[in-house]
Structure formats: C-alpha cells, structure tokens
N, C-alpha and C. Protein backbone atom coordinates (compact mmCIF):
# COMPACT_ATOMS: atom_id res chain seq x y z
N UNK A 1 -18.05 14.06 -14.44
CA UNK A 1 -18.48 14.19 -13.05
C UNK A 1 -17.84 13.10 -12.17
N UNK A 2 -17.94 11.52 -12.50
CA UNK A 2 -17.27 10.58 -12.16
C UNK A 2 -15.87 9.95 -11.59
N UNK A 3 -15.49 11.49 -13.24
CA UNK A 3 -14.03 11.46 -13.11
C UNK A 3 -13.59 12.71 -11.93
N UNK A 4 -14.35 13.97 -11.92
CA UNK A 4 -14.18 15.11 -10.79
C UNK A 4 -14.11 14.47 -8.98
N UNK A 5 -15.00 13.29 -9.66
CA UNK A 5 -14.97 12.90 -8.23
C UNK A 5 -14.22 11.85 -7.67
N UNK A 6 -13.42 11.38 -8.65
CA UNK A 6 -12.07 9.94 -8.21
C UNK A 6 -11.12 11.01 -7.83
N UNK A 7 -11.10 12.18 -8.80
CA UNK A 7 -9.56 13.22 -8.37
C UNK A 7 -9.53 13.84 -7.32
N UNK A 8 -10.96 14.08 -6.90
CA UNK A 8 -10.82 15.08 -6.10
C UNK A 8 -9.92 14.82 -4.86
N UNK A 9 -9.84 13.73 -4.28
CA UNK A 9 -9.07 13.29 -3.06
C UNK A 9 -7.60 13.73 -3.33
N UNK A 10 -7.15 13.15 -4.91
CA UNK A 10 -5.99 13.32 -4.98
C UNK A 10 -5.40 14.68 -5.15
N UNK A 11 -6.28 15.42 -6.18
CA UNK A 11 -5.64 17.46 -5.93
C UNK A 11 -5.83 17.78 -4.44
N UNK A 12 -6.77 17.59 -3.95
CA UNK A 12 -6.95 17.99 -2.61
C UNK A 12 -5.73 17.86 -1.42
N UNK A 13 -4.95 16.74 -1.58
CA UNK A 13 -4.21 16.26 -0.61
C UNK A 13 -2.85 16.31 -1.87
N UNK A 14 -2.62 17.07 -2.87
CA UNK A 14 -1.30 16.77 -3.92
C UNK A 14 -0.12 16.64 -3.15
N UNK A 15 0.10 17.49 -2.67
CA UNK A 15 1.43 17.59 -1.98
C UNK A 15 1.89 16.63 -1.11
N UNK A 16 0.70 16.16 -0.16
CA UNK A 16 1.03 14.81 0.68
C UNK A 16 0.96 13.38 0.24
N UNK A 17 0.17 13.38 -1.12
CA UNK A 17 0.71 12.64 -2.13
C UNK A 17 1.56 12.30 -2.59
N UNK A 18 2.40 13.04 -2.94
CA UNK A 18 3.73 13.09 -3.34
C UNK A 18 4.52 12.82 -2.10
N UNK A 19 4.26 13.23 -1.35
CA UNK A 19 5.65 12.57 0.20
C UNK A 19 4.96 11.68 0.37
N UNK A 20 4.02 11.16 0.56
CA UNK A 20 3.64 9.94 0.34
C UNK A 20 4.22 8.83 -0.28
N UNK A 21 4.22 9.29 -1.48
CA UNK A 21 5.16 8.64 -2.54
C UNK A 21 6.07 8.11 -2.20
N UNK A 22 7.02 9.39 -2.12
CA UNK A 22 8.40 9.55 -1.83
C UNK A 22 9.07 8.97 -0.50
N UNK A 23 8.11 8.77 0.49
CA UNK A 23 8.67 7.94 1.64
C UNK A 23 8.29 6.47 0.96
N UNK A 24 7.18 6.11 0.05
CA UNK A 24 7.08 4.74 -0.05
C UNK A 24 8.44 3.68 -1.29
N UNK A 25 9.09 5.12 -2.06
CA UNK A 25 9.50 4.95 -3.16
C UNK A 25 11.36 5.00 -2.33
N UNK A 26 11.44 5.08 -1.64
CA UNK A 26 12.57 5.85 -0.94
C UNK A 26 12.74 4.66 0.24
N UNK A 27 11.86 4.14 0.51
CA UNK A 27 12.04 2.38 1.32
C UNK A 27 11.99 1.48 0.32
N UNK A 28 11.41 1.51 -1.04
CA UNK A 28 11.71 0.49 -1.81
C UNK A 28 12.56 0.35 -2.20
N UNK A 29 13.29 1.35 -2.48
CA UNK A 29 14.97 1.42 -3.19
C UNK A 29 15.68 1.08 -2.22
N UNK A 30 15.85 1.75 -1.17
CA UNK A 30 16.71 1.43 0.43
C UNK A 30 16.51 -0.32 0.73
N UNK A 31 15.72 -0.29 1.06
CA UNK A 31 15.56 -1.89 1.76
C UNK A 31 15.61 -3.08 0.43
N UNK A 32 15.77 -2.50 -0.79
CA UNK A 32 15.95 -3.67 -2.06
C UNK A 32 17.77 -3.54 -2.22
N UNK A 33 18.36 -2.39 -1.79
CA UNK A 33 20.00 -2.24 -2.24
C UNK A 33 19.68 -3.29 -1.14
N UNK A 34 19.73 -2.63 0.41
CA UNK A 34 20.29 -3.24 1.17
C UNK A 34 19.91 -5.25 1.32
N UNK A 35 18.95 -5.09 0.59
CA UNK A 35 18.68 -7.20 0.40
C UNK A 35 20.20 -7.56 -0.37
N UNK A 36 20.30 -6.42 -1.35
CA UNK A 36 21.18 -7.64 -1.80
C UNK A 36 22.49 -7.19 -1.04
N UNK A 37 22.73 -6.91 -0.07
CA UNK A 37 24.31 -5.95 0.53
C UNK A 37 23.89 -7.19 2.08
N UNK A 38 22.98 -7.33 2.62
CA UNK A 38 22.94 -7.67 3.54
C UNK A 38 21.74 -8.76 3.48
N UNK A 39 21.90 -9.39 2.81
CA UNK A 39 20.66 -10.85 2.66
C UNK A 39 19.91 -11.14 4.06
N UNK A 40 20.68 -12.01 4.82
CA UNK A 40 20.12 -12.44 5.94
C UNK A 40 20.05 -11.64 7.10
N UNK A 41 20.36 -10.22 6.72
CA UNK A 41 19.35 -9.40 8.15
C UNK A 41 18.51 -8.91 7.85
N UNK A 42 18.69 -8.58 6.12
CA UNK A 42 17.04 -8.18 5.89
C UNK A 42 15.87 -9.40 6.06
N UNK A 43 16.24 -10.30 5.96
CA UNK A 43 15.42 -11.63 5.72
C UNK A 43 14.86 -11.74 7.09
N UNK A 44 15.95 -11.17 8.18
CA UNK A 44 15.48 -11.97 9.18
C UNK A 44 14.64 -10.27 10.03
N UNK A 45 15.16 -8.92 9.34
CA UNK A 45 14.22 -8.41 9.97
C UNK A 45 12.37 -8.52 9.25
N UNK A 46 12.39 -8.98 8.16
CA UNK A 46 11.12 -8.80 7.83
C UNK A 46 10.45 -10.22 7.82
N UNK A 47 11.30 -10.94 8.86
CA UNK A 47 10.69 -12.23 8.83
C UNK A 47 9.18 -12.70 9.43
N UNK A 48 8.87 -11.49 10.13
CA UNK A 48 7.68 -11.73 10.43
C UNK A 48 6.69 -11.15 9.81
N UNK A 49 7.33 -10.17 9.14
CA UNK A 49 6.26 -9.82 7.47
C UNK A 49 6.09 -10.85 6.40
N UNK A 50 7.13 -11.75 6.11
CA UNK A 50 7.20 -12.65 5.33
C UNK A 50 5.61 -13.53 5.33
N UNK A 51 6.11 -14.34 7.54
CA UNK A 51 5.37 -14.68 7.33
C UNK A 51 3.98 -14.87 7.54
N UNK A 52 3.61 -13.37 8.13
CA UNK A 52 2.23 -12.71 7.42
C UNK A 52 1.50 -13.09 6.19
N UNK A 53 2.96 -12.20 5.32
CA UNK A 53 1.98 -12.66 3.60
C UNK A 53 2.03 -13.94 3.29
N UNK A 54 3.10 -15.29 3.65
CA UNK A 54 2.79 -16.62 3.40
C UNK A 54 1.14 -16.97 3.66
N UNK A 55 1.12 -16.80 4.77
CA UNK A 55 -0.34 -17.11 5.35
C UNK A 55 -1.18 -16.69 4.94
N UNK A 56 -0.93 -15.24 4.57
CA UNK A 56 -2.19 -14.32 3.77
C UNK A 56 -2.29 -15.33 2.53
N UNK A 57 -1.21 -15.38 1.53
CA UNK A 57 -1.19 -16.05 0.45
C UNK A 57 -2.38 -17.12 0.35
N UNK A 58 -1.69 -17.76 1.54
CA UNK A 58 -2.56 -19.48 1.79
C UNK A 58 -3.75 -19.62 1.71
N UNK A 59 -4.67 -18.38 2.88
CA UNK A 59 -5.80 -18.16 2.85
C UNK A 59 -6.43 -17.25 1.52
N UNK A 60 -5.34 -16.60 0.56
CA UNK A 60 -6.02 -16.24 -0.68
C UNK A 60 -6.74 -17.17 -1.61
N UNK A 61 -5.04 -17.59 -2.27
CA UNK A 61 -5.25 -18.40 -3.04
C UNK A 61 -5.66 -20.20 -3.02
N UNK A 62 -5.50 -20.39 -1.99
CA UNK A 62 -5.71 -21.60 -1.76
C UNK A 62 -6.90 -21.60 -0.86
N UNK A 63 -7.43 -21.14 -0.72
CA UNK A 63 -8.89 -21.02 0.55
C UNK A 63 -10.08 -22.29 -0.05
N UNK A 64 -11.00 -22.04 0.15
CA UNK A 64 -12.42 -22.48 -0.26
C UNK A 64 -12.78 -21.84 -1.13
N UNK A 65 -12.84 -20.45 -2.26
CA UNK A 65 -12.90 -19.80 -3.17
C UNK A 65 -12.11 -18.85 -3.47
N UNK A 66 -12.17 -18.64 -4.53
CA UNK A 66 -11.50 -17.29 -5.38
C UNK A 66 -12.08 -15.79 -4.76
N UNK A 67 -13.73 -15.96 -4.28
CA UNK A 67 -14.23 -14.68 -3.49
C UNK A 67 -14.24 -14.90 -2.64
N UNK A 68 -13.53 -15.56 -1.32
CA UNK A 68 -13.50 -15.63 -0.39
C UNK A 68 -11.66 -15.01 -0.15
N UNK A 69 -11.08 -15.42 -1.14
CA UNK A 69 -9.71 -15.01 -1.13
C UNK A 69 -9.75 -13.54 -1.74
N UNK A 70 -10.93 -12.91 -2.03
CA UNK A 70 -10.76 -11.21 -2.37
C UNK A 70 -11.40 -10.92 -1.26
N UNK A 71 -12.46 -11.08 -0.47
CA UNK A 71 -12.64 -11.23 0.60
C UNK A 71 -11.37 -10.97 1.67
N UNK A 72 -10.76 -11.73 1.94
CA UNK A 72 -9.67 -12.02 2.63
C UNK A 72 -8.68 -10.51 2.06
N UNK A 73 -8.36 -10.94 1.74
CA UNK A 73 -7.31 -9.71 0.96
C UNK A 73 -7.89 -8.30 0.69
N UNK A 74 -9.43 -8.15 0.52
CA UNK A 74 -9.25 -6.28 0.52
C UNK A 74 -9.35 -6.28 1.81
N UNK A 75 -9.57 -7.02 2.98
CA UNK A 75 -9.99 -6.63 4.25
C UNK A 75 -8.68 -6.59 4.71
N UNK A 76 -7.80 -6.95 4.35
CA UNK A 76 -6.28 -7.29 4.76
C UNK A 76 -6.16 -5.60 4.26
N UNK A 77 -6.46 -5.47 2.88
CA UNK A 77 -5.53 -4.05 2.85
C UNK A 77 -6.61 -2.68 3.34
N UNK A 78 -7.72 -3.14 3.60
CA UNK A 78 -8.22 -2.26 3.85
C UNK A 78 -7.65 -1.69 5.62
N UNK A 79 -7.77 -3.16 6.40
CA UNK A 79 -7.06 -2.40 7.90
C UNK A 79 -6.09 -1.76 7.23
N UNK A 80 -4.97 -1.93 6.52
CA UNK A 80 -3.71 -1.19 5.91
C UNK A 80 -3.66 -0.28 6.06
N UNK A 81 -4.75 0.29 4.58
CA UNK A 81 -4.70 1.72 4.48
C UNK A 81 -6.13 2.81 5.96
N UNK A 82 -6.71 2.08 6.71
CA UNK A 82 -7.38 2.78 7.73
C UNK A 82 -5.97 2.91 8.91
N UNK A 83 -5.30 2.02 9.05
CA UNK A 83 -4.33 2.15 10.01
C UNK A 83 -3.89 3.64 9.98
N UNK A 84 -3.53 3.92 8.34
CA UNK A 84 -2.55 5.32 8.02
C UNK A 84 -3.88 6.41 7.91
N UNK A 85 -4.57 5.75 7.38
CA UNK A 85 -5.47 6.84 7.07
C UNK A 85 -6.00 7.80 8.22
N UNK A 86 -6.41 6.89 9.41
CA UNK A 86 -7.27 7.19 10.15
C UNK A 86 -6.48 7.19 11.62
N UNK A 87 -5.28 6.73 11.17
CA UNK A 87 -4.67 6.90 12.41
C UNK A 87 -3.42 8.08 12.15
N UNK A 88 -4.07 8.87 11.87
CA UNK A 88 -2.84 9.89 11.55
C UNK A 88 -2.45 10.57 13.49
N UNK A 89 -3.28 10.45 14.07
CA UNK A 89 -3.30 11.42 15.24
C UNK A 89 -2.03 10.82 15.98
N UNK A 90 -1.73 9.48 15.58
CA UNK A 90 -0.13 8.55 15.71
C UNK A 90 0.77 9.73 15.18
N UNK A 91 1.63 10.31 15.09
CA UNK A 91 2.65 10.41 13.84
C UNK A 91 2.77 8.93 12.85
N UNK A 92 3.40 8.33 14.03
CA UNK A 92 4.26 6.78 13.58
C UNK A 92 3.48 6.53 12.86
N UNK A 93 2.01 6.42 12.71
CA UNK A 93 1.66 4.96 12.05
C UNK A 93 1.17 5.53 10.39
N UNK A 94 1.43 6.49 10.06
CA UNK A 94 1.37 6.31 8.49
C UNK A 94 2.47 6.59 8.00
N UNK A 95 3.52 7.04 8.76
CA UNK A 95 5.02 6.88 8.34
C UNK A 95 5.27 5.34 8.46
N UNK A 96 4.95 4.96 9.81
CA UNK A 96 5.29 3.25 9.50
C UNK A 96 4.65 2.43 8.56
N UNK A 97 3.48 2.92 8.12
CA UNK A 97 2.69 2.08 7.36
C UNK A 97 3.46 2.03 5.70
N UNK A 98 3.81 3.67 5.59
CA UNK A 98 4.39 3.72 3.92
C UNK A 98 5.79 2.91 3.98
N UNK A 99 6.82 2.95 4.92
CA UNK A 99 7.78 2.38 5.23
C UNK A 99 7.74 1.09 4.92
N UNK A 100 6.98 0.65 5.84
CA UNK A 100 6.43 -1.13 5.21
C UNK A 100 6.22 -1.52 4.63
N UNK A 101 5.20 -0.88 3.74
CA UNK A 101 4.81 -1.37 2.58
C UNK A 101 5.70 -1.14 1.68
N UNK A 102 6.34 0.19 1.64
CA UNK A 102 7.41 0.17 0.13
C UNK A 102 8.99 -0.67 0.68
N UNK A 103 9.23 -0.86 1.66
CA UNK A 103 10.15 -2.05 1.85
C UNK A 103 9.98 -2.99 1.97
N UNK A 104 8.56 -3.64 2.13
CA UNK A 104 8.29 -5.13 1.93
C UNK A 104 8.36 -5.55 0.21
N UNK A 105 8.10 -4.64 -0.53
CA UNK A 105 8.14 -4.47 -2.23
C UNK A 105 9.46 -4.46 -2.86
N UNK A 106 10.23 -3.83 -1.90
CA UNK A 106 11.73 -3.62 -2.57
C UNK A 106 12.49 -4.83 -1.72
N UNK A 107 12.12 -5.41 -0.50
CA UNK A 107 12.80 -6.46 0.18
C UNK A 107 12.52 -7.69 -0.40
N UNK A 108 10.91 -8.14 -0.80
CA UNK A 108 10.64 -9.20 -2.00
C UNK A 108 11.30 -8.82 -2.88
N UNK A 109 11.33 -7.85 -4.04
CA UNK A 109 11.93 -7.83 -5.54
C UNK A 109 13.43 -8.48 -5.65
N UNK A 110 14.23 -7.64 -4.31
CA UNK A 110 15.29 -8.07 -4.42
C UNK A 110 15.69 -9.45 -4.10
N UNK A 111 14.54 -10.25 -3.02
CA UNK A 111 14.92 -11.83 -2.40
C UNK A 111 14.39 -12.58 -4.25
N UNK A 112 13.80 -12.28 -4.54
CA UNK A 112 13.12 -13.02 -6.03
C UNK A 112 14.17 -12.94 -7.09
N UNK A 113 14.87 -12.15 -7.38
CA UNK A 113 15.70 -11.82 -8.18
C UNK A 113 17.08 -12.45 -8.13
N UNK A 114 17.78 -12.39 -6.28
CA UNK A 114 18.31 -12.56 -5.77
C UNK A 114 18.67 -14.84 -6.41
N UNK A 115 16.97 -14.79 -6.05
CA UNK A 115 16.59 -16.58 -5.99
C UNK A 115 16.87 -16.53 -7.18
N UNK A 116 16.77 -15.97 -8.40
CA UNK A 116 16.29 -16.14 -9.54
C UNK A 116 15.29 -17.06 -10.34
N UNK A 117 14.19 -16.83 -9.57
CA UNK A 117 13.19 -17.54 -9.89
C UNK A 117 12.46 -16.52 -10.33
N UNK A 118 12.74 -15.56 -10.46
CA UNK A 118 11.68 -14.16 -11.62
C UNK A 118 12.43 -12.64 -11.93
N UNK A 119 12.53 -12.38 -13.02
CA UNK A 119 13.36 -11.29 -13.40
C UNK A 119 12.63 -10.45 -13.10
N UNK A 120 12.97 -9.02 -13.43
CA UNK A 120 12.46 -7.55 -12.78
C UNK A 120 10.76 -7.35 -13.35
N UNK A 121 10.81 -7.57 -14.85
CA UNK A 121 9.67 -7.66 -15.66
C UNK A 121 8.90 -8.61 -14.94
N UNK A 122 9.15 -9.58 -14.92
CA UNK A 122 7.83 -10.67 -14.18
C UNK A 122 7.37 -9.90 -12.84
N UNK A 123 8.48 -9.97 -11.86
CA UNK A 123 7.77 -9.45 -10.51
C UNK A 123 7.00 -8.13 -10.72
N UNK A 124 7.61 -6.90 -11.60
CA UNK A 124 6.88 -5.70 -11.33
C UNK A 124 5.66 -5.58 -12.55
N UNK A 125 5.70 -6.06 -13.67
CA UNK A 125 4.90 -5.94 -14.78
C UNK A 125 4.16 -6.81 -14.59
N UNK A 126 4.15 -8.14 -14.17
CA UNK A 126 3.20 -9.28 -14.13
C UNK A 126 2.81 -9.51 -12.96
N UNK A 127 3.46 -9.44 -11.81
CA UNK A 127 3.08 -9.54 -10.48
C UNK A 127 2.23 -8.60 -9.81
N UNK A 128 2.63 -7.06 -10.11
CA UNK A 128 2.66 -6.32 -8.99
C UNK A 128 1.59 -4.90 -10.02
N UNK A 129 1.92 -4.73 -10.81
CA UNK A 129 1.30 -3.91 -12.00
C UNK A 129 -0.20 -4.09 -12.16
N UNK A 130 -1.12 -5.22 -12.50
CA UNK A 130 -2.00 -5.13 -12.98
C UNK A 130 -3.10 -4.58 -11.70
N UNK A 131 -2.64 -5.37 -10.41
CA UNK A 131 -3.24 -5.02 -9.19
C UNK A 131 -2.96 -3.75 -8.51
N UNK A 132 -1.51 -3.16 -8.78
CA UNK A 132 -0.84 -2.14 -8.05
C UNK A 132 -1.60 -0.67 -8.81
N UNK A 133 -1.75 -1.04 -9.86
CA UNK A 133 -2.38 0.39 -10.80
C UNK A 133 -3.86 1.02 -9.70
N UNK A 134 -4.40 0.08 -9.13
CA UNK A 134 -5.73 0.12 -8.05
C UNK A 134 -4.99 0.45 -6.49
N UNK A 135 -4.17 -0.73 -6.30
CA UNK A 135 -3.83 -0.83 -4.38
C UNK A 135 -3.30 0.42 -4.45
N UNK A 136 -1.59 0.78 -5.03
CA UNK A 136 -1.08 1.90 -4.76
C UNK A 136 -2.01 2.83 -4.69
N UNK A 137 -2.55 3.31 -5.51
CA UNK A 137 -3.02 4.78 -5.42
C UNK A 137 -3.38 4.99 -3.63
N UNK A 138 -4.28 3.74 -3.48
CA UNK A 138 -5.23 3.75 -2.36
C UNK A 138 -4.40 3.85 -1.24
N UNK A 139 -3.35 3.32 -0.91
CA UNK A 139 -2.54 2.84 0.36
C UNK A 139 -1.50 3.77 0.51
N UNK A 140 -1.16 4.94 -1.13
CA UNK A 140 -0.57 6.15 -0.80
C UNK A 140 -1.51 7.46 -0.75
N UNK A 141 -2.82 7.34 -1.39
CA UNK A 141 -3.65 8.48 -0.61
C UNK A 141 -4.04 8.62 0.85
N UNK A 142 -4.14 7.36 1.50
CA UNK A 142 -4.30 6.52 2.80
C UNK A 142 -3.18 7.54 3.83
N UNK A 143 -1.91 7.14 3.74
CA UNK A 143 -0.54 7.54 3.69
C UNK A 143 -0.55 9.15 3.82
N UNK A 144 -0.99 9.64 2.50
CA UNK A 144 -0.66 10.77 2.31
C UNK A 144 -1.90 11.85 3.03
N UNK A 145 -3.02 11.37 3.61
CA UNK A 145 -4.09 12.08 4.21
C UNK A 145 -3.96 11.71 6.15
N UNK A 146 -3.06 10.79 6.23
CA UNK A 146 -2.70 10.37 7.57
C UNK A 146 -1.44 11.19 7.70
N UNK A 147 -0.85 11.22 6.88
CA UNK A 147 0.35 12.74 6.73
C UNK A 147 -0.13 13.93 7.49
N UNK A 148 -1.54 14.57 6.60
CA UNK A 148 -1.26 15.88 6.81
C UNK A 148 -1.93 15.79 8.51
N UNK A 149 -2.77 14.85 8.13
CA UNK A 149 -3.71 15.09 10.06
C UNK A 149 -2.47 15.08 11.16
N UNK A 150 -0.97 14.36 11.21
CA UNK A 150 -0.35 14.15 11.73
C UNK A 150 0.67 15.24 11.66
N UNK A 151 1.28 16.29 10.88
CA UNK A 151 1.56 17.50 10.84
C UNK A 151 0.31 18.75 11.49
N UNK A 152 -1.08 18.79 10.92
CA UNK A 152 -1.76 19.56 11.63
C UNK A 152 -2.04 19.37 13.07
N UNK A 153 -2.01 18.09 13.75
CA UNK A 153 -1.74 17.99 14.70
C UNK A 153 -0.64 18.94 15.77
N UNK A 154 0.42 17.94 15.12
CA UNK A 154 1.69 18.94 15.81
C UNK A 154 1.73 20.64 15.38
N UNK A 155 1.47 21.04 14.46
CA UNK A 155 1.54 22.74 13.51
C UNK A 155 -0.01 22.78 12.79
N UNK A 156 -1.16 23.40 13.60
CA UNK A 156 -2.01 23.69 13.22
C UNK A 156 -2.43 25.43 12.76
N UNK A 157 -2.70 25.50 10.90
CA UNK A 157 -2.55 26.63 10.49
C UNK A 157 -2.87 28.05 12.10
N UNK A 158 -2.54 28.62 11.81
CA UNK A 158 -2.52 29.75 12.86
C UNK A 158 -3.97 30.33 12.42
N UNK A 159 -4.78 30.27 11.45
CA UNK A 159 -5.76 30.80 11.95
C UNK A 159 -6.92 29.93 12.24
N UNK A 160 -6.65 28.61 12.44
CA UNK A 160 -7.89 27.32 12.81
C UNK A 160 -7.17 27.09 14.17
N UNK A 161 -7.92 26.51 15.30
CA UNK A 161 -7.80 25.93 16.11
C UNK A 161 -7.38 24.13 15.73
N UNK A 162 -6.23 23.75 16.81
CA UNK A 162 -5.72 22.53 16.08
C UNK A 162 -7.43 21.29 16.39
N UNK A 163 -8.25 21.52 17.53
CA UNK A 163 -9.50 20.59 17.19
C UNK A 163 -10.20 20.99 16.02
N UNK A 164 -10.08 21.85 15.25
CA UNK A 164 -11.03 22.14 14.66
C UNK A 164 -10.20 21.63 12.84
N UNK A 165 -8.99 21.57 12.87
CA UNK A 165 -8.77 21.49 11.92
C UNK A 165 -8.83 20.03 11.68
N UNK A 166 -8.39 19.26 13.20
CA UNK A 166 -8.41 17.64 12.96
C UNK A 166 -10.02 17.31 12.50
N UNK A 167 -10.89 18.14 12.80
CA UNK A 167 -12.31 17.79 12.84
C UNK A 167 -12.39 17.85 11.09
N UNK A 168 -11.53 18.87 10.17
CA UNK A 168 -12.20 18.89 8.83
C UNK A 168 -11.06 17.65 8.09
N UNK A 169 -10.02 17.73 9.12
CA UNK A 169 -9.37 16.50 7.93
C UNK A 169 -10.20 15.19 7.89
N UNK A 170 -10.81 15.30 9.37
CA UNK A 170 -11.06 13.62 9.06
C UNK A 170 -12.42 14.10 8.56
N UNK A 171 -12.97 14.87 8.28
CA UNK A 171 -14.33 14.77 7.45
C UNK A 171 -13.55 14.80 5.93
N UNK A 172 -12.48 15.03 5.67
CA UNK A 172 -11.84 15.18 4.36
C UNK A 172 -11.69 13.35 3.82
N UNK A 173 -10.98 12.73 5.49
CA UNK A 173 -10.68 11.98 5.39
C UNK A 173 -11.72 10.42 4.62
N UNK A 174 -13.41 10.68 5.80
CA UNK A 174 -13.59 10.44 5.40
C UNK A 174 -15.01 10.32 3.91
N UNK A 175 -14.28 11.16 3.48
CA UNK A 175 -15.10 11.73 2.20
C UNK A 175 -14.01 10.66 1.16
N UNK A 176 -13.02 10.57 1.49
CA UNK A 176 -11.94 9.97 0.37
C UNK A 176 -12.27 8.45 0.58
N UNK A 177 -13.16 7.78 1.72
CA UNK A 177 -12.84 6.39 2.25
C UNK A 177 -13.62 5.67 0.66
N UNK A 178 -14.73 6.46 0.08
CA UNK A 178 -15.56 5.06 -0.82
C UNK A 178 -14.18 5.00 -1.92
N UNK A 179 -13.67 6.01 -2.17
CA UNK A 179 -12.74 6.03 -3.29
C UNK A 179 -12.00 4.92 -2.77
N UNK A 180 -11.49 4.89 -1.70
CA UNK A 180 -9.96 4.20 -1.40
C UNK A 180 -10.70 2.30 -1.17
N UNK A 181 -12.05 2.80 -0.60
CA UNK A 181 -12.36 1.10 -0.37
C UNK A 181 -12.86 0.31 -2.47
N UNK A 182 -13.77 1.21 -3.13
CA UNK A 182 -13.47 1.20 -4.30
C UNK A 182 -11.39 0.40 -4.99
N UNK A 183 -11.23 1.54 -5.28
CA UNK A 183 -9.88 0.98 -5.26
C UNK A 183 -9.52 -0.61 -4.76
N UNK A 184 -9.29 -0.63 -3.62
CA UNK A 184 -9.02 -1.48 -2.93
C UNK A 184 -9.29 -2.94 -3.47
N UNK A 185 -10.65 -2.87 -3.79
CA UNK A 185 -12.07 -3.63 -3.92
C UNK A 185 -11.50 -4.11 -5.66
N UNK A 186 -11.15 -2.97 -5.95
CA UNK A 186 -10.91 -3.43 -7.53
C UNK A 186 -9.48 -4.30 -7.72
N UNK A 187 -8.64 -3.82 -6.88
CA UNK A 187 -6.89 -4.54 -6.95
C UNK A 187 -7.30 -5.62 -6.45
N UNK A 188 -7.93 -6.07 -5.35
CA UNK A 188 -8.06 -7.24 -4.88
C UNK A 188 -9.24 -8.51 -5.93
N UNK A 189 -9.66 -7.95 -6.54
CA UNK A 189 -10.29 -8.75 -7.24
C UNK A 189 -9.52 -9.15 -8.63
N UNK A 190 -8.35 -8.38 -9.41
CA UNK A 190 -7.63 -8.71 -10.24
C UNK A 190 -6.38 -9.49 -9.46
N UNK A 191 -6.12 -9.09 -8.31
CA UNK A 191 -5.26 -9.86 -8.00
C UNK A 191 -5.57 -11.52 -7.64
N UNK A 192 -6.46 -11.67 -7.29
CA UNK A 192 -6.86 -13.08 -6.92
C UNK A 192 -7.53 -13.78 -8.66
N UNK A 193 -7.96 -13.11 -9.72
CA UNK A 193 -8.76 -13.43 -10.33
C UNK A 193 -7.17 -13.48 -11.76
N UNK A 194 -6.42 -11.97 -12.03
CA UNK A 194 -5.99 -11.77 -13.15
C UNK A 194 -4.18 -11.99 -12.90
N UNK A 195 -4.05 -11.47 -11.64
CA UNK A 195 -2.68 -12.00 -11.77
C UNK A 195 -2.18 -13.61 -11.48
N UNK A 196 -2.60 -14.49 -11.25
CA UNK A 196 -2.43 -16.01 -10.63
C UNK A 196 -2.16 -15.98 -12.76
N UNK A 197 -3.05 -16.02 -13.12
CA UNK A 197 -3.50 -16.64 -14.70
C UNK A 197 -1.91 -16.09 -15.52
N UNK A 198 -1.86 -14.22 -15.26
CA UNK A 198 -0.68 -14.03 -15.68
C UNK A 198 0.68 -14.37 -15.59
N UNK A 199 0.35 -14.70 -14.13
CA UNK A 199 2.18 -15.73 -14.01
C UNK A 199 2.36 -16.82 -14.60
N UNK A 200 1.27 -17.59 -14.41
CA UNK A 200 1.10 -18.52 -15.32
C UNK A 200 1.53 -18.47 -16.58
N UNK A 201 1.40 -17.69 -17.43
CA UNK A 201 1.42 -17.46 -18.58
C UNK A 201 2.58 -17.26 -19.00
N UNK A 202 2.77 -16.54 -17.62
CA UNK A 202 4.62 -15.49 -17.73
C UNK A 202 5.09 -16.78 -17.97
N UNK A 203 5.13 -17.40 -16.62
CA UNK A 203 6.42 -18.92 -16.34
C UNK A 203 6.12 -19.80 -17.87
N UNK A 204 5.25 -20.33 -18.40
CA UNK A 204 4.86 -21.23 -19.68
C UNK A 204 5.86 -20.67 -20.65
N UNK A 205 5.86 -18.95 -20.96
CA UNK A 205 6.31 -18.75 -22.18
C UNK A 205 7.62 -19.24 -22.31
C-alpha cells in the first residue's frame, strides 16, 4: 500500500518524468563538456550559483547544528522543487529550474576533476549518490509535473477546458507534495549527517 502510494506520482506523470530527466541529464553532460572546453566562462557564468552554494554550504555545515543545517538545506531545496513544481503556469521556470540544477552538477563535476582534488567515483558515488538517490527523484518529479501544467496550459486536451485542467493538475500536483517534501526531508538529512563522514573516509583511504 505504502509502496502504491510513493509510485503513484511517478506512473502518473511517466512520460514527464522522463523529459524531465532528459532536460536535467542533457545540461549535465552539455555544461560539464563545455567546463572543460571553456573553463572561465563557465566559471564565470555560474558564478553566482557558485556563490549561492558556498554560503549555503557555510550555513549547513558549519552553522550552530547538524539540524539546523538540514533545516537550512531541505528548505533550500524545497523552494527548488515548489519553484518548478508549482510554478508551471511560467513555462520558464521548470525548464529553468531542471537546466540549473543538472548544469550546476555537470559544471561542479567537471571544475573538481578539472582541480583534481576528487575523481569521478568520489564526487558522484560519495558525494552526490547517497543523498541524490532521495533529492533527484524529488526535484525531477517537481520538474516533470511543472512540465505538464506548462504544456496544458499552452495545448489543453480538446475535451477539458484549459481552467479546468490546470485546476486537476495542481490538485495532482498537490497530492505528490508529502512525497516530494518526504524525499526531500530524507536527502537532506543524509546529506548533512552521512555524506560529510563519507568523504571523510573517501579522502583518509
């Protein structure tokens, strides 16, 4: 039953899942060639993403607690994924949102690699993996349900009225929110709690 009810968001919305994906998987590859083809314009266009996450970082891991820094951080990704989610009636903003996020992933991998201060295995298996198995799902169902409201918008099926259809996505929409804040809730607590310990571990061996 538990399990009928984590999937259901995801069969429900499959298809925009998958372009979901595929726009997030499709800026990670793009904006990681182009780091290493063009270093310092990628550096300097995502320089104010950079230093976003510096600061985010600061106030994670270094704050006054460890739950004050999951605190900090699901609320960080939670605006994230409501931006796309809930702002589908934008086009832009869950296309911009997957954009960002999967080129801020492929624009770090490649500056880290680049530094050589962490091979592919550390950043994606130890870094990005134990937390990403939770965030992704959430920030591409997010993505992928801010998709379709933003197509039914513009091309609403011919036999619903386009208010009426925005009216069931976002009740679709938010029927999916405990899943995605769940989620969320869970990456951010391994990330502040399980990945710090694993790099650790990584860098020692």
């Amino acid at each position: 039953m538990l399990f009928q009810l984590f999937i259901k968001p995801f069969s429900q919305h499959r298809k925009w899942f998958l372009l979901s994906s595929l726009l997030f998987l499709i800026s990670l590859f793009l904006f990681k060639a182009l780091a290493f083809i063009y270093y310092g314009e990628i550096l300097q266009l995502f320089s104010l993403f950079f230093d976003d996450l510096e600061e985010l970082a600061s106030d994670v891991f270094f704050g006054p607690s460890k739950w004050q820094g999951v605190r900090i951080l699901f609320m960080n990704n939670l605006r994230a994924s409501l931006m796309m989610l809930l702002g589908g009636i934008i086009l832009i903003l869950p296309i911009f949102g997957l954009i960002i996020n999967g080129g801020l992933v492929g624009a770090v991998s490649a500056l880290v690699l680049k530094e050589g201060s962490m091979g592919l295995f550390g950043f994606y298996v130890i870094g990005i993996l134990p937390h990403g198995l939770f965030e992704l799902p959430a920030i591409l169902l997010s993505g992928a349900i801010g998709l379709k409201i933003s197509k039914e918008i513009i091309s609403p099926p011919q036999s619903e009225s386009r208010k009426r259809r925005l009216k069931k996505n976002y009740q679709a929409a938010l029927w999916s929110l405990p899943l995605i804040v769940t989620l969320l809730a869970i990456a951010a607590v391994l990330e502040v709690f399980l990945t710090p310990w694993l790099m650790e571990l990584y860098f020692s061996v």
